[in-house]
Protein backbone atom coordinates (compact mmCIF):
# COMPACT_ATOMS: atom_id res chain seq x y z
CA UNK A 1 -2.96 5.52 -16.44
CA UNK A 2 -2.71 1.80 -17.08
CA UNK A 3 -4.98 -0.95 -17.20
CA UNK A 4 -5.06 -3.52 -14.88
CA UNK A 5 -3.75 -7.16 -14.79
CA UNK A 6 -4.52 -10.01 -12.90
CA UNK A 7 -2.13 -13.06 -11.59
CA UNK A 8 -3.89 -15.81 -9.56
CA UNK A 9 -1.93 -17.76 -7.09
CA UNK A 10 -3.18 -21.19 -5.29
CA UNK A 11 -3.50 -19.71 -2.24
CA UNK A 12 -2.37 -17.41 0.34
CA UNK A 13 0.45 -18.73 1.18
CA UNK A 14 1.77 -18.78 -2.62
CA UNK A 15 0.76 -15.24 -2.93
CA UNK A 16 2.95 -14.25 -0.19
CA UNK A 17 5.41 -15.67 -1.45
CA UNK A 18 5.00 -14.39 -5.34
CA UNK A 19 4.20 -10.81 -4.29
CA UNK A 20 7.48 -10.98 -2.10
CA UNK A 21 9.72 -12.06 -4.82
CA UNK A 22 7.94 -9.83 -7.28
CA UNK A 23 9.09 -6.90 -4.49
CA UNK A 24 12.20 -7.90 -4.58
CA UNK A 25 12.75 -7.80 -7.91
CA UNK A 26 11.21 -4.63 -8.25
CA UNK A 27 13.51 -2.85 -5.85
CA UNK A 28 16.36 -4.22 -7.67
CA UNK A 29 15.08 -3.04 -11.42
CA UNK A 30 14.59 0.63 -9.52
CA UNK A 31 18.03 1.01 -7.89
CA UNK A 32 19.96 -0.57 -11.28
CA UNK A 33 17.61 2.72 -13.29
CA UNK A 34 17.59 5.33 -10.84
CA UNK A 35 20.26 4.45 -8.00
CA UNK A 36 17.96 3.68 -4.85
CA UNK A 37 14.02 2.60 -4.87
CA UNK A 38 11.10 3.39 -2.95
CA UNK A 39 7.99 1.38 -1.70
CA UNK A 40 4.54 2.39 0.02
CA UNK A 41 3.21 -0.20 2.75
CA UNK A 42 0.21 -1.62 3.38
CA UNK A 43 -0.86 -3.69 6.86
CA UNK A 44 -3.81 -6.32 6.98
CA UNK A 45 -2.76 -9.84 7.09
CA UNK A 46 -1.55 -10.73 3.50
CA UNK A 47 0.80 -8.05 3.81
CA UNK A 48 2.17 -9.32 7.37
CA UNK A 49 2.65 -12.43 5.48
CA UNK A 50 4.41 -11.17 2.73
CA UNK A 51 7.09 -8.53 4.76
CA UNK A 52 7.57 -11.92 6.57
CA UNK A 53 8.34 -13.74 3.43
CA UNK A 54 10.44 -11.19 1.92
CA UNK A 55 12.64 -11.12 5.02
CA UNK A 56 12.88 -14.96 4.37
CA UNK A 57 14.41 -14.77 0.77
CA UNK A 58 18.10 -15.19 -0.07
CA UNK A 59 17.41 -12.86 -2.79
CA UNK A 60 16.53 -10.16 -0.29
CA UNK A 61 20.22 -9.67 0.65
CA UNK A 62 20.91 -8.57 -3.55
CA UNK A 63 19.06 -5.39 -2.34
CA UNK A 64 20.56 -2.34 -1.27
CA UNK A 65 18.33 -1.42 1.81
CA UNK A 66 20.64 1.62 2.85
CA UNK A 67 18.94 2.96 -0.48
CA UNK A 68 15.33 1.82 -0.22
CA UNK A 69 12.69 4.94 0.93
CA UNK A 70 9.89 3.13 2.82
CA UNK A 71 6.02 5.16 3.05
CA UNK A 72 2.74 4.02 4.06
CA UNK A 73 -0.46 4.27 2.19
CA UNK A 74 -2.65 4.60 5.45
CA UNK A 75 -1.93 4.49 9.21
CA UNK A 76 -4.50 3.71 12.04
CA UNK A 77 -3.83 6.88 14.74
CA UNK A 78 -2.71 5.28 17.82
CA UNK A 79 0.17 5.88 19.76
CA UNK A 80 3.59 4.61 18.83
CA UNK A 81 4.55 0.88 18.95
CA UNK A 82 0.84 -0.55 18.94
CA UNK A 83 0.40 -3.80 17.63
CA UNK A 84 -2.19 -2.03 15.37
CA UNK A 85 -0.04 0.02 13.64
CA UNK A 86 0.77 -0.72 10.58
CA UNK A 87 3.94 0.69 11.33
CA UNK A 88 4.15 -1.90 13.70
CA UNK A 89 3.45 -4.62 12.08
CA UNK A 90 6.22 -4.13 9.34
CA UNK A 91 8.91 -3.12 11.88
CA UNK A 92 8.09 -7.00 13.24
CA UNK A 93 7.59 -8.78 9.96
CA UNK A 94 10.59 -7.27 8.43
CA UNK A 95 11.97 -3.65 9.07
CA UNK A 96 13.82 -4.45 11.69
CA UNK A 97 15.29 -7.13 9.93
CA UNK A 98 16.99 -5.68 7.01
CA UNK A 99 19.58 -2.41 6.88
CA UNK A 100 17.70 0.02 6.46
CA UNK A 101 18.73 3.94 6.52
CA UNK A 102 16.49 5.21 9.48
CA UNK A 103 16.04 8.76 7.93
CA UNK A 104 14.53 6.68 5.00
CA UNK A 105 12.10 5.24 6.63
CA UNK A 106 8.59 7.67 7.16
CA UNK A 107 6.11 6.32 9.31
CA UNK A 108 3.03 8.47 9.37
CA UNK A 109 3.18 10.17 12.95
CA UNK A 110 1.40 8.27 15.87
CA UNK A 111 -1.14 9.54 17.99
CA UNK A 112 0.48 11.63 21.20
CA UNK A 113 3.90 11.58 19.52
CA UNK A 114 5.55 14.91 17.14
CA UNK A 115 2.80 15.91 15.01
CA UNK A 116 0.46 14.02 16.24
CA UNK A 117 -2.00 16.17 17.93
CA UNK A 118 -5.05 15.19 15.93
CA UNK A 119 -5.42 13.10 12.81
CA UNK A 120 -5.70 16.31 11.28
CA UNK A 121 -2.24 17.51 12.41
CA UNK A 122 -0.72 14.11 11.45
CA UNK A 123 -1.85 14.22 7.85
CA UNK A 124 -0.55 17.98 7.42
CA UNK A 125 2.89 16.52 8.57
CA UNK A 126 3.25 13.79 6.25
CA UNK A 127 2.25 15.74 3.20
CA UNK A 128 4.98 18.06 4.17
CA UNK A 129 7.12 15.36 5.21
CA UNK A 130 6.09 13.79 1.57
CA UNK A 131 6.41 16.84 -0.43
CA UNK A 132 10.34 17.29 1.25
CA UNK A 133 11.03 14.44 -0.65
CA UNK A 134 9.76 15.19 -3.94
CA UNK A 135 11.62 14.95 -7.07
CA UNK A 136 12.58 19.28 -8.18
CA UNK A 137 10.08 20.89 -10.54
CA UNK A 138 7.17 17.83 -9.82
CA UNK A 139 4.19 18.03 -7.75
CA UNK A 140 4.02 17.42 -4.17
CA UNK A 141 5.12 13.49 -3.91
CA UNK A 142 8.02 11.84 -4.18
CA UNK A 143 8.34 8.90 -6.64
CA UNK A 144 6.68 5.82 -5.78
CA UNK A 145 8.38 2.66 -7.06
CA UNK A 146 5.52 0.54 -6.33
CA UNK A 147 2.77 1.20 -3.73
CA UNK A 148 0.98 -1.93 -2.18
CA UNK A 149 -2.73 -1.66 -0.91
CA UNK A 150 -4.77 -4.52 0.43
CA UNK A 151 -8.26 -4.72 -0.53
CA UNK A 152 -11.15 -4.89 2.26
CA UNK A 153 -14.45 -7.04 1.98
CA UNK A 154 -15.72 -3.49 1.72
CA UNK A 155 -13.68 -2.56 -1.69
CA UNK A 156 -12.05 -0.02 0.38
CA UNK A 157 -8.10 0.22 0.05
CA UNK A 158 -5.72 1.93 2.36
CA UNK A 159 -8.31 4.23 4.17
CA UNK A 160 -10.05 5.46 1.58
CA UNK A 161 -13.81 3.85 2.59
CA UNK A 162 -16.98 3.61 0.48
CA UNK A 163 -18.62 7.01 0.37
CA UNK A 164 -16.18 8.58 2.99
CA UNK A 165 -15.88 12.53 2.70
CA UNK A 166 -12.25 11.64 1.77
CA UNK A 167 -12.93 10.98 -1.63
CA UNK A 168 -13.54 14.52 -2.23
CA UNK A 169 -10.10 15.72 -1.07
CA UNK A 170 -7.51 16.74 -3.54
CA UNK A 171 -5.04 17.01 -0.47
CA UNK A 172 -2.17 14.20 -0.88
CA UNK A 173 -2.84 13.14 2.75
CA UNK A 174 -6.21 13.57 4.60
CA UNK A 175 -7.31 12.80 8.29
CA UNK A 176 -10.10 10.22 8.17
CA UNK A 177 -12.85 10.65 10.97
CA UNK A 178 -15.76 7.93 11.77
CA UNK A 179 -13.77 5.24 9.79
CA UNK A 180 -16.00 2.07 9.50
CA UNK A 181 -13.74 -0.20 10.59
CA UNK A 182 -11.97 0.64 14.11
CA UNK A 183 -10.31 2.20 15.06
CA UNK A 184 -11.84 5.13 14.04
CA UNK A 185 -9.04 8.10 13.71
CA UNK A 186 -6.75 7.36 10.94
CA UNK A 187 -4.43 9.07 8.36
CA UNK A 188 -4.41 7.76 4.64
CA UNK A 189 -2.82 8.65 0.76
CA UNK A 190 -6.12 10.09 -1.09
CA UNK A 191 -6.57 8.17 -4.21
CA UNK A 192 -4.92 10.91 -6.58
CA UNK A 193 -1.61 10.37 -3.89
CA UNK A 194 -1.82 6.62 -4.79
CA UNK A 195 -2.25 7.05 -8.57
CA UNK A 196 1.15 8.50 -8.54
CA UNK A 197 2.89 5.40 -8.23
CA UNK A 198 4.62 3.86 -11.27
CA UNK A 199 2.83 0.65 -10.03
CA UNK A 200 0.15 0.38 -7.78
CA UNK A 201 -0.39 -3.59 -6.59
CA UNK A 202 -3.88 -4.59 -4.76
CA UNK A 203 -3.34 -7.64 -2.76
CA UNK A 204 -5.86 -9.69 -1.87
CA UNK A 205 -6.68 -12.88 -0.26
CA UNK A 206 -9.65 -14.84 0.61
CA UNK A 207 -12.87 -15.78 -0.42
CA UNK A 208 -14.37 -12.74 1.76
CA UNK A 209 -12.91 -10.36 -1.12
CA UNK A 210 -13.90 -12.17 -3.75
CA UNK A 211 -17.04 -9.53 -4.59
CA UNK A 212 -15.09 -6.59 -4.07
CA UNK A 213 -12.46 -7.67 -6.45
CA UNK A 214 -15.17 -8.53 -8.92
CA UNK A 215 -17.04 -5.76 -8.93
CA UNK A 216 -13.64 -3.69 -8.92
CA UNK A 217 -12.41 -5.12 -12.13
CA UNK A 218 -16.20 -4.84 -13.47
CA UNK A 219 -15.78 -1.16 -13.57
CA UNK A 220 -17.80 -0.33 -10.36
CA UNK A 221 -17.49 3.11 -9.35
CA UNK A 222 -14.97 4.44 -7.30
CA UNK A 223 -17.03 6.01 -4.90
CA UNK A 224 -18.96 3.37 -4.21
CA UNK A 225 -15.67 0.82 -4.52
CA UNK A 226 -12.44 2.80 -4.03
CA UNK A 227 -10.29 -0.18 -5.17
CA UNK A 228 -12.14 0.41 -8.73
CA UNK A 229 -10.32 4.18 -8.50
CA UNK A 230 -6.65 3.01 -8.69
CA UNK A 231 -4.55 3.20 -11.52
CA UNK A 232 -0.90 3.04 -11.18
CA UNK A 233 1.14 5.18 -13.65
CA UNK A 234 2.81 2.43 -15.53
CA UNK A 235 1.31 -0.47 -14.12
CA UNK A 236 -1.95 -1.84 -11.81
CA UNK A 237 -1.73 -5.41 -10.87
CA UNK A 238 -4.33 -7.50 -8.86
CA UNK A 239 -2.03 -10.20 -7.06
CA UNK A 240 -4.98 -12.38 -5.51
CA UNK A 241 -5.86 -16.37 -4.02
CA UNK A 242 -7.53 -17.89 -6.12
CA UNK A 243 -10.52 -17.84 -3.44
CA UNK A 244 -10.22 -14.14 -3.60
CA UNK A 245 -10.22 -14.59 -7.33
CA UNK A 246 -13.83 -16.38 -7.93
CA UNK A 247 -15.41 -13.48 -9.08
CA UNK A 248 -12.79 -12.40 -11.74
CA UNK A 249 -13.61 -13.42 -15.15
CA UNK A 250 -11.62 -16.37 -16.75
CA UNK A 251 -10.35 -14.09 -19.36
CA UNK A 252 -8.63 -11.80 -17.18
CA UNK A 253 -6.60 -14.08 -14.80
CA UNK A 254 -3.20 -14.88 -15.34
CA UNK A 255 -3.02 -18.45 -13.27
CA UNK A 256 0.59 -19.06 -11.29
């Protein structure tokens, strides 16, 4: 696994626009090596802001959507088409604005729809839904370009909470119950699912993440700070404000 580095941006609005850019090229490096590319979403604000600055770049139109596979790390359960999807969100901020091949596109089932019984149900879909897609004679998963995870004040990333029974799952996808932030029911990647990715980028803006982020790249434990359990493949980057940043020691910021 690798280790991690940190770039620093001015503030939030720069970092939307870096990480965007930084997708972009990303998705072009993976379809000139492999023919098409793949990316795992994230919600929370930052990453609202940065679908909606991807959407606004030129550059975006070099990409070959029709060949882009789109995941999600995490999904709240609630029906289809609520603003609180994460789903959603991206759909708004900028699925629905680029070409993309529907059948490539894998929401994690909503609440009352196909699959979605029970938070239970919906995480046994996805895994097989996930594990359709994987690469012959690999484990369960499909590649993972790069996977995107915000980071809460908590230090908890995608649903994967402090302490939650999920940690203990070696499941790709488990149903979270009793989340600690609402809503409640929701579906997430378990950390060994996200340290598949050949690069795993934590997002993060603010001064309310500024501990978390800290304490992650102190070495905290991942039980106690799940964002302190990823490791992408290839590559972990911490793309942060610099108020998110106050707690990250001079030595290991990159400034922008």
């Amino acid at each position: 696994m690798s280790e991690a580095s940190v770039a620093v941006h001015a503030d939030a609005d720069l970092l939307a626009q870096a990480v965007a850019a930084r997708l972009v090229v990303k998705l072009l490096d993976a379809q000139a090596e492999r023919g098409q590319a793949s990316v795992v979403l994230t919600g929370g604000r930052i990453a609202a802001a940065v679908y909606r600055a991807v959407a606004a770049l030129p550059a975006r139109d070099a990409v070959d959507w029709s060949r882009v596979d789109v995941w999600w790390g995490d999904e709240r359960f609630l029906p289809e088409g609520d603003p609180d999807r994460n789903e959603t969100q991206a759909r708004a901020a900028l699925l629905d604005v680029v070409p993309l091949d529907p059948t490539r596109v894998h929401p994690m089932p909503a609440a009352g729809g196909p699959g979605g019984a029970d938070p239970e149900e919906a995480a046994s879909r996805y895994a097989a839904e996930l594990a359709a897609a994987a690469r012959p004679g690999t484990a369960a998963l499909p590649h993972f370009d790069v996977l995107m995870l915000g980071v809460g004040e908590d230090g908890h990333v995608a649903s994967v909470f402090p302490e939650h029974p999920v940690h203990y799952e070696s499941r790709p996808v488990s149903a979270v119950r009793g989340s600690p932030k609402p809503p409640p029911l929701r579906t997430t990647l378990t950390l060994p699912a996200i340290n598949t990715a050949e690069e795993v980028w934590l997002v993060a803006s603010g001064a309310d993440k500024a501990r978390a982020v800290g304490m992650a790249l102190a070495g905290a434990g991942p039980v106690q700070l799940p964002a302190a359990g990823v490791r992408g493949v290839s590559r972990t980057l911490w793309l942060l404000d610099r108020p998110a940043a106050a707690d990250v020691p001079a030595r290991l910021r990159s400034l922008r």
